[in-house]
N, C-alpha and C. Protein backbone atom coordinates (compact mmCIF):
# COMPACT_ATOMS: atom_id res chain seq x y z
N UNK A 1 -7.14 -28.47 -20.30
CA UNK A 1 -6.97 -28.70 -21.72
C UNK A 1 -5.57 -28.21 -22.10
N UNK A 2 -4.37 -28.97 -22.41
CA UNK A 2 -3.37 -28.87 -22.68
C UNK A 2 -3.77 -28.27 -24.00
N UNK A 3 -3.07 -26.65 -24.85
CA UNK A 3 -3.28 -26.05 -26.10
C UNK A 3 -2.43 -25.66 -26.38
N UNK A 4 -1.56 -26.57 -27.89
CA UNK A 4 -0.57 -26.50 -28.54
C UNK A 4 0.09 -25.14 -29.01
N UNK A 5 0.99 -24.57 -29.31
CA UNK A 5 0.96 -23.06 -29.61
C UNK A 5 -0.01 -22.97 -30.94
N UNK A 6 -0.15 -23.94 -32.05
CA UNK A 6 -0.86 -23.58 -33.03
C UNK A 6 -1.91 -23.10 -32.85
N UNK A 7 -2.65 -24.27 -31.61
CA UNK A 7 -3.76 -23.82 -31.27
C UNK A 7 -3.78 -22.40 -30.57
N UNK A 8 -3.18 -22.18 -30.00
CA UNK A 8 -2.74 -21.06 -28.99
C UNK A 8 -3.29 -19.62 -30.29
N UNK A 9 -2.19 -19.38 -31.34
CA UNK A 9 -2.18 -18.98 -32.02
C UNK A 9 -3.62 -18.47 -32.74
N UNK A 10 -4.22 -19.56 -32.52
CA UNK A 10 -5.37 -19.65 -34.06
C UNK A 10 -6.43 -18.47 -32.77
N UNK A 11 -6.56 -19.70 -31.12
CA UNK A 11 -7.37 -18.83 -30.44
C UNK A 11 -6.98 -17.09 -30.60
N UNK A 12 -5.65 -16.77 -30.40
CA UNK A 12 -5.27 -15.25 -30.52
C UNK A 12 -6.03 -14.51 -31.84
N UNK A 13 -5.52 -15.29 -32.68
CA UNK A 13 -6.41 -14.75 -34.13
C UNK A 13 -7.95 -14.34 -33.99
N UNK A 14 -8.25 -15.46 -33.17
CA UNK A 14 -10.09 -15.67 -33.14
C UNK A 14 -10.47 -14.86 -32.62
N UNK A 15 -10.15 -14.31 -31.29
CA UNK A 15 -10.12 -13.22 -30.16
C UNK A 15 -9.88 -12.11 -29.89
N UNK A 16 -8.98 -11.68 -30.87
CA UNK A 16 -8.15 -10.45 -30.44
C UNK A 16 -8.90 -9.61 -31.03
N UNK A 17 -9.56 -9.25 -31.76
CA UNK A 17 -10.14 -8.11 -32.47
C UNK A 17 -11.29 -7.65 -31.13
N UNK A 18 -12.21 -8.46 -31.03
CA UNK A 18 -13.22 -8.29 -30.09
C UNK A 18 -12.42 -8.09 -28.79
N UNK A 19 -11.51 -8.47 -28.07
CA UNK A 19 -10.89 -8.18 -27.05
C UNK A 19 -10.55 -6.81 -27.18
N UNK A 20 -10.01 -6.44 -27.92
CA UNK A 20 -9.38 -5.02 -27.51
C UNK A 20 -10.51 -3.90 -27.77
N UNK A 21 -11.39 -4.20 -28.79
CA UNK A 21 -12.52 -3.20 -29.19
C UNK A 21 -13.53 -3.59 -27.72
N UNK A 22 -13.48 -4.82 -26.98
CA UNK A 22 -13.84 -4.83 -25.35
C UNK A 22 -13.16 -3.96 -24.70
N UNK A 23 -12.05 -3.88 -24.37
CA UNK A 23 -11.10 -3.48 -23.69
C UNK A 23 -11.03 -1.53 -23.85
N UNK A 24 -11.03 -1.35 -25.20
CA UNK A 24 -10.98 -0.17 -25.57
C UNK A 24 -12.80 1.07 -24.92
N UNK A 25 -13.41 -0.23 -25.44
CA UNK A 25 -14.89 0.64 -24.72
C UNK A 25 -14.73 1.01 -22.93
N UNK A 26 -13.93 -0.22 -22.43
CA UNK A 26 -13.88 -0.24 -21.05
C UNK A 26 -12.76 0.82 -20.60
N UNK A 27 -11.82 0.80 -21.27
CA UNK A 27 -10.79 2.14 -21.05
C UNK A 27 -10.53 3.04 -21.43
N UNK A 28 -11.08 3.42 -22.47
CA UNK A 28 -11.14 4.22 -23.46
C UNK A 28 -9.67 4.92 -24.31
N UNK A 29 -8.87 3.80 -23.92
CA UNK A 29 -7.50 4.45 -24.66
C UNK A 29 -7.19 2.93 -25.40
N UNK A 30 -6.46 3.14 -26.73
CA UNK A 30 -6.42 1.98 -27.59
C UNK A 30 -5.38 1.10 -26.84
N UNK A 31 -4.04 2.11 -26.79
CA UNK A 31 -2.79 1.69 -26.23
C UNK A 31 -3.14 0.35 -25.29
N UNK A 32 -3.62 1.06 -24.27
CA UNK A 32 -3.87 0.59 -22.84
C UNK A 32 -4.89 -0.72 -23.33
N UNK A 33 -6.22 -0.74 -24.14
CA UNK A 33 -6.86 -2.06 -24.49
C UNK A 33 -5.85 -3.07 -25.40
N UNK A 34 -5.08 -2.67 -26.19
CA UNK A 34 -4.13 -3.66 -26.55
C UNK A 34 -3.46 -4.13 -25.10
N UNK A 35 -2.75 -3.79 -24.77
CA UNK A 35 -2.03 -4.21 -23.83
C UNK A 35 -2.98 -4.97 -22.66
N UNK A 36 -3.60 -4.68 -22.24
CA UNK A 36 -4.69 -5.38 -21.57
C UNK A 36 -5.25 -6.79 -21.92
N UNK A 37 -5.09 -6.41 -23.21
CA UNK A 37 -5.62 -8.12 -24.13
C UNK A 37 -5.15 -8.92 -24.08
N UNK A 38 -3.89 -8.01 -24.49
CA UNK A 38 -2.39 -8.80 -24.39
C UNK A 38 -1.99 -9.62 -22.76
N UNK A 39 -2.38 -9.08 -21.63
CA UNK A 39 -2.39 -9.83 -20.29
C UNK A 39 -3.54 -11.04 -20.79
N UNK A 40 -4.88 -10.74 -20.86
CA UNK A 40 -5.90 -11.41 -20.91
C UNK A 40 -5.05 -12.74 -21.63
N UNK A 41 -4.28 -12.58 -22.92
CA UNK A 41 -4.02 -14.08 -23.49
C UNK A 41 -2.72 -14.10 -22.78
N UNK A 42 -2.12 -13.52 -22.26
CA UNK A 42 -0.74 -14.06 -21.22
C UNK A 42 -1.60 -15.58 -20.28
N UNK A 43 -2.46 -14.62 -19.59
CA UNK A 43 -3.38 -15.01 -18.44
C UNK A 43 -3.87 -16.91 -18.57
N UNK A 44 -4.54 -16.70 -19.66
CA UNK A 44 -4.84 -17.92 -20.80
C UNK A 44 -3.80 -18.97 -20.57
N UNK A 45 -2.49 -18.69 -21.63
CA UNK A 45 -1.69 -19.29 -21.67
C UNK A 45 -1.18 -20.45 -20.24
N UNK A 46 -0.55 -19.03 -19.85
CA UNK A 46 -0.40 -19.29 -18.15
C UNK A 46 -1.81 -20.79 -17.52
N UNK A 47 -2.98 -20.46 -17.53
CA UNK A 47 -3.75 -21.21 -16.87
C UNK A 47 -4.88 -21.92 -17.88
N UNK A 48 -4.08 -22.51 -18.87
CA UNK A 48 -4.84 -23.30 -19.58
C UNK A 48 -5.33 -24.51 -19.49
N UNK A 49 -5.02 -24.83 -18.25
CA UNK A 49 -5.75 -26.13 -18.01
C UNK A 49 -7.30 -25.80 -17.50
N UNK A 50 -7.42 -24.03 -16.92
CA UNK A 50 -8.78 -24.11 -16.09
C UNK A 50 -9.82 -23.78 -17.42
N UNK A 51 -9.44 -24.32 -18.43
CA UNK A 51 -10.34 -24.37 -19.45
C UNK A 51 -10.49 -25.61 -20.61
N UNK A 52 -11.76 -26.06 -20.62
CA UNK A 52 -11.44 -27.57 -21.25
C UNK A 52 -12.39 -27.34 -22.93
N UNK A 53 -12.79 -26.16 -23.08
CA UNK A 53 -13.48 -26.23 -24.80
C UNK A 53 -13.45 -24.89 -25.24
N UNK A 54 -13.69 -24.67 -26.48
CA UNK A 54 -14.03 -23.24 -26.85
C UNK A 54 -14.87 -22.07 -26.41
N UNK A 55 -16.26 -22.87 -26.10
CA UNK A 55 -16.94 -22.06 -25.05
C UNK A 55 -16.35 -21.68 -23.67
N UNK A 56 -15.72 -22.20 -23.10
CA UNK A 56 -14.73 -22.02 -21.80
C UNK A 56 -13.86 -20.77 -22.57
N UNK A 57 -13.16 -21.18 -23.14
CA UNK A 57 -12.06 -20.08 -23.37
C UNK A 57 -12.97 -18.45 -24.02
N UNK A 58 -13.53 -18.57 -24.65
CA UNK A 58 -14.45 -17.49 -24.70
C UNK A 58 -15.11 -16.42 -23.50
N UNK A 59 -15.23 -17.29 -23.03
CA UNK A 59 -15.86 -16.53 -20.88
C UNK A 59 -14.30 -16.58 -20.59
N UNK A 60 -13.77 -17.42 -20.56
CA UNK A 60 -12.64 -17.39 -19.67
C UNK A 60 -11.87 -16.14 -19.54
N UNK A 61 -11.77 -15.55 -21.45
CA UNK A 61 -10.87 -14.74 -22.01
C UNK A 61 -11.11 -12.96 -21.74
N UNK A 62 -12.81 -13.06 -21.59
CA UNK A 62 -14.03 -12.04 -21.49
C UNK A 62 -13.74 -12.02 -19.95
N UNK A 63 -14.27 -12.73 -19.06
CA UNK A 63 -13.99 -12.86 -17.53
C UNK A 63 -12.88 -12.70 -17.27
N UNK A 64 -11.45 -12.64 -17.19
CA UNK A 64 -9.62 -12.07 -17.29
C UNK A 64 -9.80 -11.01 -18.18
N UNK A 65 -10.36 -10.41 -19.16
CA UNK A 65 -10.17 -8.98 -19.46
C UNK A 65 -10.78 -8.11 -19.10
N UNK A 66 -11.78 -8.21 -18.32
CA UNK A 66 -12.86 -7.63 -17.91
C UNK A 66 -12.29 -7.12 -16.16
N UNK A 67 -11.93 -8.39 -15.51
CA UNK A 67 -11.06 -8.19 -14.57
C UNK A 67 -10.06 -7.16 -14.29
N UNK A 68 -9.05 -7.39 -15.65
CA UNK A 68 -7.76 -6.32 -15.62
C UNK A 68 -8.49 -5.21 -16.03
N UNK A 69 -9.37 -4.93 -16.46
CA UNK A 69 -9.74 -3.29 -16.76
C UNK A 69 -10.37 -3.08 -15.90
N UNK A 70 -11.02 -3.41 -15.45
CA UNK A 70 -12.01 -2.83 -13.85
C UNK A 70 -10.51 -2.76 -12.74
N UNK A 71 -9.19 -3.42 -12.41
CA UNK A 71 -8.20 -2.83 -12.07
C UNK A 71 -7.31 -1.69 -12.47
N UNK A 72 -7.37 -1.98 -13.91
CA UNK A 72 -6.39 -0.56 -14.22
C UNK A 72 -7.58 0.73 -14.26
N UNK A 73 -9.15 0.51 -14.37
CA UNK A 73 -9.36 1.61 -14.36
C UNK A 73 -9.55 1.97 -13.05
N UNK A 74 -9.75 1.21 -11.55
CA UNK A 74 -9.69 1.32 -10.22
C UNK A 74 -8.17 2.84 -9.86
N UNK A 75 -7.13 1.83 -10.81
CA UNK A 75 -6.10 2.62 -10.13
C UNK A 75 -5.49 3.75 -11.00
N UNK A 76 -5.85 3.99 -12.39
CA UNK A 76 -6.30 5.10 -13.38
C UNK A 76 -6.50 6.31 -12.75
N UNK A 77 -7.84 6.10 -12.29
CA UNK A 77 -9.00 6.89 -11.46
C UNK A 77 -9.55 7.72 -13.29
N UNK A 78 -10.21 8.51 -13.15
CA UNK A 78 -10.95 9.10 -14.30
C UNK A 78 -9.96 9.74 -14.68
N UNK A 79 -10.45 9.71 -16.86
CA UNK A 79 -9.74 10.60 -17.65
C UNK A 79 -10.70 10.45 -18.52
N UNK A 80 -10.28 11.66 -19.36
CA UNK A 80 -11.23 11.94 -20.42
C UNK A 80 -11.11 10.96 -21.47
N UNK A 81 -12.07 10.61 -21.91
CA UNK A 81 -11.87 9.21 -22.95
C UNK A 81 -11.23 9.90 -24.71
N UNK A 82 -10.79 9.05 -25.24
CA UNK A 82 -10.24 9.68 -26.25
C UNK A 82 -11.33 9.62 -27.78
N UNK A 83 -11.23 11.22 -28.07
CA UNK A 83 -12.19 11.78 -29.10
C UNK A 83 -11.28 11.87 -30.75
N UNK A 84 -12.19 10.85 -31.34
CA UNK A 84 -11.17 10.94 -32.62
C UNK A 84 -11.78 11.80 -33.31
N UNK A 85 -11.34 12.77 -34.31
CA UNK A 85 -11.62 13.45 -34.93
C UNK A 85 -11.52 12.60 -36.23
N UNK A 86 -12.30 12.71 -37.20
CA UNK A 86 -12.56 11.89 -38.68
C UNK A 86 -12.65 12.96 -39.89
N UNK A 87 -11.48 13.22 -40.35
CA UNK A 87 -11.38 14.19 -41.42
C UNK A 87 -12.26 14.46 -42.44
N UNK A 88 -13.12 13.53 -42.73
CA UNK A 88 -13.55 13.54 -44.00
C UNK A 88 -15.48 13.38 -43.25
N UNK A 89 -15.55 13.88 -41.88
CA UNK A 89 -16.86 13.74 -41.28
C UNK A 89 -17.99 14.68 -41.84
N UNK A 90 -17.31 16.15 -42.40
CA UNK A 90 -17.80 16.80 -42.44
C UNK A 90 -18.13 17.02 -44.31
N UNK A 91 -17.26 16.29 -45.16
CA UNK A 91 -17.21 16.41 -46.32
C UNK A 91 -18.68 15.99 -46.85
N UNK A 92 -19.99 15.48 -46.26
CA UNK A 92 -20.86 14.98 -46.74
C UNK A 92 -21.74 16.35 -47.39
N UNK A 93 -22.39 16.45 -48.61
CA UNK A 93 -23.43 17.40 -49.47
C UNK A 93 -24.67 17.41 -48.79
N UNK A 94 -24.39 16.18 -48.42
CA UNK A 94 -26.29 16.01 -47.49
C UNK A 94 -26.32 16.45 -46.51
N UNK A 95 -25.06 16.22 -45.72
CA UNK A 95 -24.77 16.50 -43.75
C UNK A 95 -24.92 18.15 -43.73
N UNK A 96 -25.72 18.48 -42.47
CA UNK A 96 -25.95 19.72 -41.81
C UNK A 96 -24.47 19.60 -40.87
N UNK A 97 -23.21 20.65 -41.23
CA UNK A 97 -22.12 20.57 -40.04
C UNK A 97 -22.57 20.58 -38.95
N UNK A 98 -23.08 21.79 -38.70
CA UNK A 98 -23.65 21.81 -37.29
C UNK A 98 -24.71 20.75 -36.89
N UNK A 99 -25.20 20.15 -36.99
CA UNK A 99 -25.96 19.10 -36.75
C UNK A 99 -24.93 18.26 -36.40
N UNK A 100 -23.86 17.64 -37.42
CA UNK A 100 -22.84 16.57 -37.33
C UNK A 100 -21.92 16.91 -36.24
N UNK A 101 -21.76 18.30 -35.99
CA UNK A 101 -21.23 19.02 -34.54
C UNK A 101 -21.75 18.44 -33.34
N UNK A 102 -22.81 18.67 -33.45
CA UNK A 102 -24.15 18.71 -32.08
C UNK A 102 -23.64 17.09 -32.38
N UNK A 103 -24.23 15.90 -33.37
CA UNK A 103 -23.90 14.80 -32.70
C UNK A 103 -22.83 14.41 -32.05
N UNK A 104 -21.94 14.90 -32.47
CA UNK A 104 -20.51 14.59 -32.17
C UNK A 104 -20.31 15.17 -30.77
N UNK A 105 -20.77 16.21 -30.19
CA UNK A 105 -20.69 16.89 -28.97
C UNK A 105 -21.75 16.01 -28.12
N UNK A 106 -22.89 15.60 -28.69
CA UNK A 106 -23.45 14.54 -27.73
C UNK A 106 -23.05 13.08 -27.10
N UNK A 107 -22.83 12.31 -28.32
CA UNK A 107 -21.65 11.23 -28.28
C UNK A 107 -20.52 11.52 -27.46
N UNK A 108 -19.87 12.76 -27.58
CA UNK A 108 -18.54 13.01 -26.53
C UNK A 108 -18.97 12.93 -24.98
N UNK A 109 -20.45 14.13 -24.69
CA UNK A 109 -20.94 13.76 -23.71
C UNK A 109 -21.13 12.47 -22.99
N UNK A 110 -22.11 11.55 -23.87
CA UNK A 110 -22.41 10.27 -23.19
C UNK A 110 -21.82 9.52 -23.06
N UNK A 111 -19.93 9.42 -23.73
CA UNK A 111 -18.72 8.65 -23.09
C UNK A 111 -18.40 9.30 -22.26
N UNK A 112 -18.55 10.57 -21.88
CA UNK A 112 -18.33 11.20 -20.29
C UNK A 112 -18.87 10.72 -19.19
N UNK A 113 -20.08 10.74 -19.36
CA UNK A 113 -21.17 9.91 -18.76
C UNK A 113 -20.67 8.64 -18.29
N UNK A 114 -20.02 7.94 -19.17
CA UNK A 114 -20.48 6.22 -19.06
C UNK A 114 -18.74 6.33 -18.38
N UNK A 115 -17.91 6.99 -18.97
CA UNK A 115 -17.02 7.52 -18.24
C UNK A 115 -16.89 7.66 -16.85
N UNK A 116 -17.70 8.23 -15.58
CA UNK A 116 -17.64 8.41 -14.42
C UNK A 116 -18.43 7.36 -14.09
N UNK A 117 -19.10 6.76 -14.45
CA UNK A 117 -19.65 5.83 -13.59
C UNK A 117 -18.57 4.93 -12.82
N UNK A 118 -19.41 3.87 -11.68
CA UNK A 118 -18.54 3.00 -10.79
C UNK A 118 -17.71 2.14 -11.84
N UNK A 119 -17.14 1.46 -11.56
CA UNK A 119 -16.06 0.23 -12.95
C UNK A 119 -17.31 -0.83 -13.00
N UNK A 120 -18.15 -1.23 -11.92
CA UNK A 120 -18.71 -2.16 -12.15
C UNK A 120 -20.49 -1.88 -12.61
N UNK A 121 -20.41 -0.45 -12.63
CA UNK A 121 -21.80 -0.34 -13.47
C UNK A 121 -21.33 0.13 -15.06
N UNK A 122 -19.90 0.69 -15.04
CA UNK A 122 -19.45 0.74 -16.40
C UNK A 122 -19.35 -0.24 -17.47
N UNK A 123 -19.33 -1.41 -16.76
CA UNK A 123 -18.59 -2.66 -17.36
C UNK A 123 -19.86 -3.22 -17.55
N UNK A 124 -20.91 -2.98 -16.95
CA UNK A 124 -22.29 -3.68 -16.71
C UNK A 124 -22.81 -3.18 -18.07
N UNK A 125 -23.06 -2.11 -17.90
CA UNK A 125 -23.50 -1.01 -19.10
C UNK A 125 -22.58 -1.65 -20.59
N UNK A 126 -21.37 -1.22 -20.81
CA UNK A 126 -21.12 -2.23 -21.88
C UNK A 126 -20.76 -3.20 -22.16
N UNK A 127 -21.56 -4.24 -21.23
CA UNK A 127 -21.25 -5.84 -21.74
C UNK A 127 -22.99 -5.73 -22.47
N UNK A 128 -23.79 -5.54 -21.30
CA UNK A 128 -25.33 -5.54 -22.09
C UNK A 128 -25.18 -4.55 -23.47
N UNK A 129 -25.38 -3.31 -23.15
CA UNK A 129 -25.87 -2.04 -24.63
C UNK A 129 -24.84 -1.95 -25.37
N UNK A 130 -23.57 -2.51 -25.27
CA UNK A 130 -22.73 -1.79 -26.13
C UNK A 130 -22.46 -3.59 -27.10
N UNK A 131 -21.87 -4.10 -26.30
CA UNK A 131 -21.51 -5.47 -26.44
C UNK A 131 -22.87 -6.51 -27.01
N UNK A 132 -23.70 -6.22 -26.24
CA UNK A 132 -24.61 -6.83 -26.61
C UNK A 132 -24.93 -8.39 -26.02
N UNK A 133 -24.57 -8.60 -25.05
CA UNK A 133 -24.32 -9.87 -24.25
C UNK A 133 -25.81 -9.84 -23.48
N UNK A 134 -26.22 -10.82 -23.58
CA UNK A 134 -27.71 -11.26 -22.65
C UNK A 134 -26.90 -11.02 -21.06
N UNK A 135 -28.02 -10.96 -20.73
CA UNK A 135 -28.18 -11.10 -18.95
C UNK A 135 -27.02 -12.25 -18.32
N UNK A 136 -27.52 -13.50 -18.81
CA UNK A 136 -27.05 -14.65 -17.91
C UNK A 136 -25.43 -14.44 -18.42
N UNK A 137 -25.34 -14.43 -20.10
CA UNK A 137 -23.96 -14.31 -20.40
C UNK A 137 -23.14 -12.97 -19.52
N UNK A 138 -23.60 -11.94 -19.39
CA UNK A 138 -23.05 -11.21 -18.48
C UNK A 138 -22.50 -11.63 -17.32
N UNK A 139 -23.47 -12.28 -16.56
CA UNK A 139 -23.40 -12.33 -15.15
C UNK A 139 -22.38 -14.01 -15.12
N UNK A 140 -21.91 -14.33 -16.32
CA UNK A 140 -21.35 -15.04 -16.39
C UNK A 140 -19.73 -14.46 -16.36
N UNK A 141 -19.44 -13.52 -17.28
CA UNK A 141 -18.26 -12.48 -17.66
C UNK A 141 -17.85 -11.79 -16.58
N UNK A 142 -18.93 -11.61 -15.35
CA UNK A 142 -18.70 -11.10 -14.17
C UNK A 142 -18.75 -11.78 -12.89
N UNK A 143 -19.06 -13.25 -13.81
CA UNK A 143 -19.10 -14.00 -12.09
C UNK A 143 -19.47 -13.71 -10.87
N UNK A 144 -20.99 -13.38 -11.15
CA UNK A 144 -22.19 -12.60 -10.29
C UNK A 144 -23.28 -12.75 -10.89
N UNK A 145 -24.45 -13.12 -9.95
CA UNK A 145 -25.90 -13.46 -10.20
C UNK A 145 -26.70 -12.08 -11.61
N UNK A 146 -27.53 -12.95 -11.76
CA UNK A 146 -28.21 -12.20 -12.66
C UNK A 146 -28.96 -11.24 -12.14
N UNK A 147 -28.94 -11.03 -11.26
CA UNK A 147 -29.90 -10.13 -9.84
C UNK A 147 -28.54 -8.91 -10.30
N UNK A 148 -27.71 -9.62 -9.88
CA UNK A 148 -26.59 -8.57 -10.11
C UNK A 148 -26.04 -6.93 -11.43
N UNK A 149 -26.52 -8.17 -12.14
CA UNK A 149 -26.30 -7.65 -13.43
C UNK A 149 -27.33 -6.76 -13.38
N UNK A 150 -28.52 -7.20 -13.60
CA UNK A 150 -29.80 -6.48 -13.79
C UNK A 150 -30.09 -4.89 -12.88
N UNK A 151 -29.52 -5.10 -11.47
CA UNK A 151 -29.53 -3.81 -10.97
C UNK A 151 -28.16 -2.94 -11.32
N UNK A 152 -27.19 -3.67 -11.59
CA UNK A 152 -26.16 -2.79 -12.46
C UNK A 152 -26.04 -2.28 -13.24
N UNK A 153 -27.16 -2.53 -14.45
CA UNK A 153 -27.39 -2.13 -15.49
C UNK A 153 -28.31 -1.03 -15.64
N UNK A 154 -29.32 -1.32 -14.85
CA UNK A 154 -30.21 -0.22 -14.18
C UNK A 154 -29.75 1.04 -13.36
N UNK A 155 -28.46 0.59 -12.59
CA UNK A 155 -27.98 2.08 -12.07
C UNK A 155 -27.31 3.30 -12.80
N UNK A 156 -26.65 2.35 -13.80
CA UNK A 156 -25.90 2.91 -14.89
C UNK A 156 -26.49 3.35 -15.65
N UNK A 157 -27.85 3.03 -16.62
CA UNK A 157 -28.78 3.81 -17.32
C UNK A 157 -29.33 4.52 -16.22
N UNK A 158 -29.63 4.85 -15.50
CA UNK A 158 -30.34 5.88 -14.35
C UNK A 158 -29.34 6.90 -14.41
N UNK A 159 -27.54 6.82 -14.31
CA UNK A 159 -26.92 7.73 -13.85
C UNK A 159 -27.04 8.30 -14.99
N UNK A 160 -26.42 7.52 -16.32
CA UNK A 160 -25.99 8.45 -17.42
C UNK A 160 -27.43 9.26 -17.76
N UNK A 161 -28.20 8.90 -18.04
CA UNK A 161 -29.40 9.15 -18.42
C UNK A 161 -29.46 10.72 -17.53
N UNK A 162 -29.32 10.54 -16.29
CA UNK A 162 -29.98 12.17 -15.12
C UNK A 162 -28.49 12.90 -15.91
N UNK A 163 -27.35 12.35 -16.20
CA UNK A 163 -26.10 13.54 -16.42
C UNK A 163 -26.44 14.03 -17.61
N UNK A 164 -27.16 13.02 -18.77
CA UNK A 164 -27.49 13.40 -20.07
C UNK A 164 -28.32 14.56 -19.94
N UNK A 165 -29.20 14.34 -19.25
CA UNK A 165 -30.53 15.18 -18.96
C UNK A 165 -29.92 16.69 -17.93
N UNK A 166 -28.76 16.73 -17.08
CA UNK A 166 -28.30 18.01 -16.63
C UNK A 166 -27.89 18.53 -17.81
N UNK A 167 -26.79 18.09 -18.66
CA UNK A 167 -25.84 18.21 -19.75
C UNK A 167 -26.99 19.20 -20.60
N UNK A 168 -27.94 18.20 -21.13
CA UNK A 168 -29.16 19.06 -22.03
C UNK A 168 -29.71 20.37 -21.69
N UNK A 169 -29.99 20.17 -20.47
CA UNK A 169 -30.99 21.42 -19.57
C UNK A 169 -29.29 22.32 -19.47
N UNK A 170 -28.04 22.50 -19.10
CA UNK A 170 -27.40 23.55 -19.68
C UNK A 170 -27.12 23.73 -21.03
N UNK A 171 -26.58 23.08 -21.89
CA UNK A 171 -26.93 23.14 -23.11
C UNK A 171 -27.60 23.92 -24.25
């Protein structure tokens, strides 16, 4: 499918928000998911003929970003994911701080968690729970059977789940 820059353009518009908030769950640094996206529609551009409709370019765009982050986080290796602090978290009359503490210290935990896992039970984990992508659409984004997906997804709730559960029991 030969795609005019307008078109080019409009797809970037359509895409880019969900790409990098993809990208960002998968790497956990903003910088690095912009820039990543930014390959993903290089990538596009570059090989726009191996896509002939909108639904194509959608997997296409998901399947090439998904790719480059399971590489940069291969050669990354682990880091601590980045914890925003929200100024005004604690300003609520209703909110218990310490409660809003404890969530906030749990949440930090379970991106630790989802954090060490393999790249490809990470990526598994948030295309299904985070992303929200069915089975087949997954195993589509990963270009691997649904057999695939399904025990990937399963190893990854198994791991985080036993680290959640050490994390608690010291705690």
């Amino acid at each position: 499918m030969e795609i005019p820059e307008q078109a080019f353009t409009q797809i970037v518009a359509s895409h880019q928000r969900a790409l990098v908030q993809l990208a960002y769950r998968l790497v956990g640094n903003l910088e690095d998911a912009k820039d990543l996206a930014q390959w993903a529609f290089a990538k596009l551009w570059l090989n726009h003929e191996r896509v002939d409709n909108e639904r194509q370019v959608f997997y296409y765009l998901r399947k090439i970003l998904v790719n480059l982050c399971i590489d940069h986080l291969r050669r990354r290796g682990k880091v601590e994911p980045e914890v925003e602090f929200e100024e005004n978290q604690f300003s609520s009359d209703d909110a218990n701080p310490l409660q809003q503490l404890e969530e906030q210290e749990l949440h930090h935990q379970l991106w630790s968690c989802i954090e060490a896992l393999k790249p490809k039970q990470k990526v598994t984990l948030i295309l299904r729970d985070l992303e929200g992508y069915s089975v087949e659409e997954t195993a589509t984004i990963l270009d691997c059977t649904k057999n695939n997906v399904l025990c990937n997804v399963h190893l990854a709730r198994e791991n985080v789940r036993r680290k959640i559960q050490q994390w608690l029991a010291i705690a």
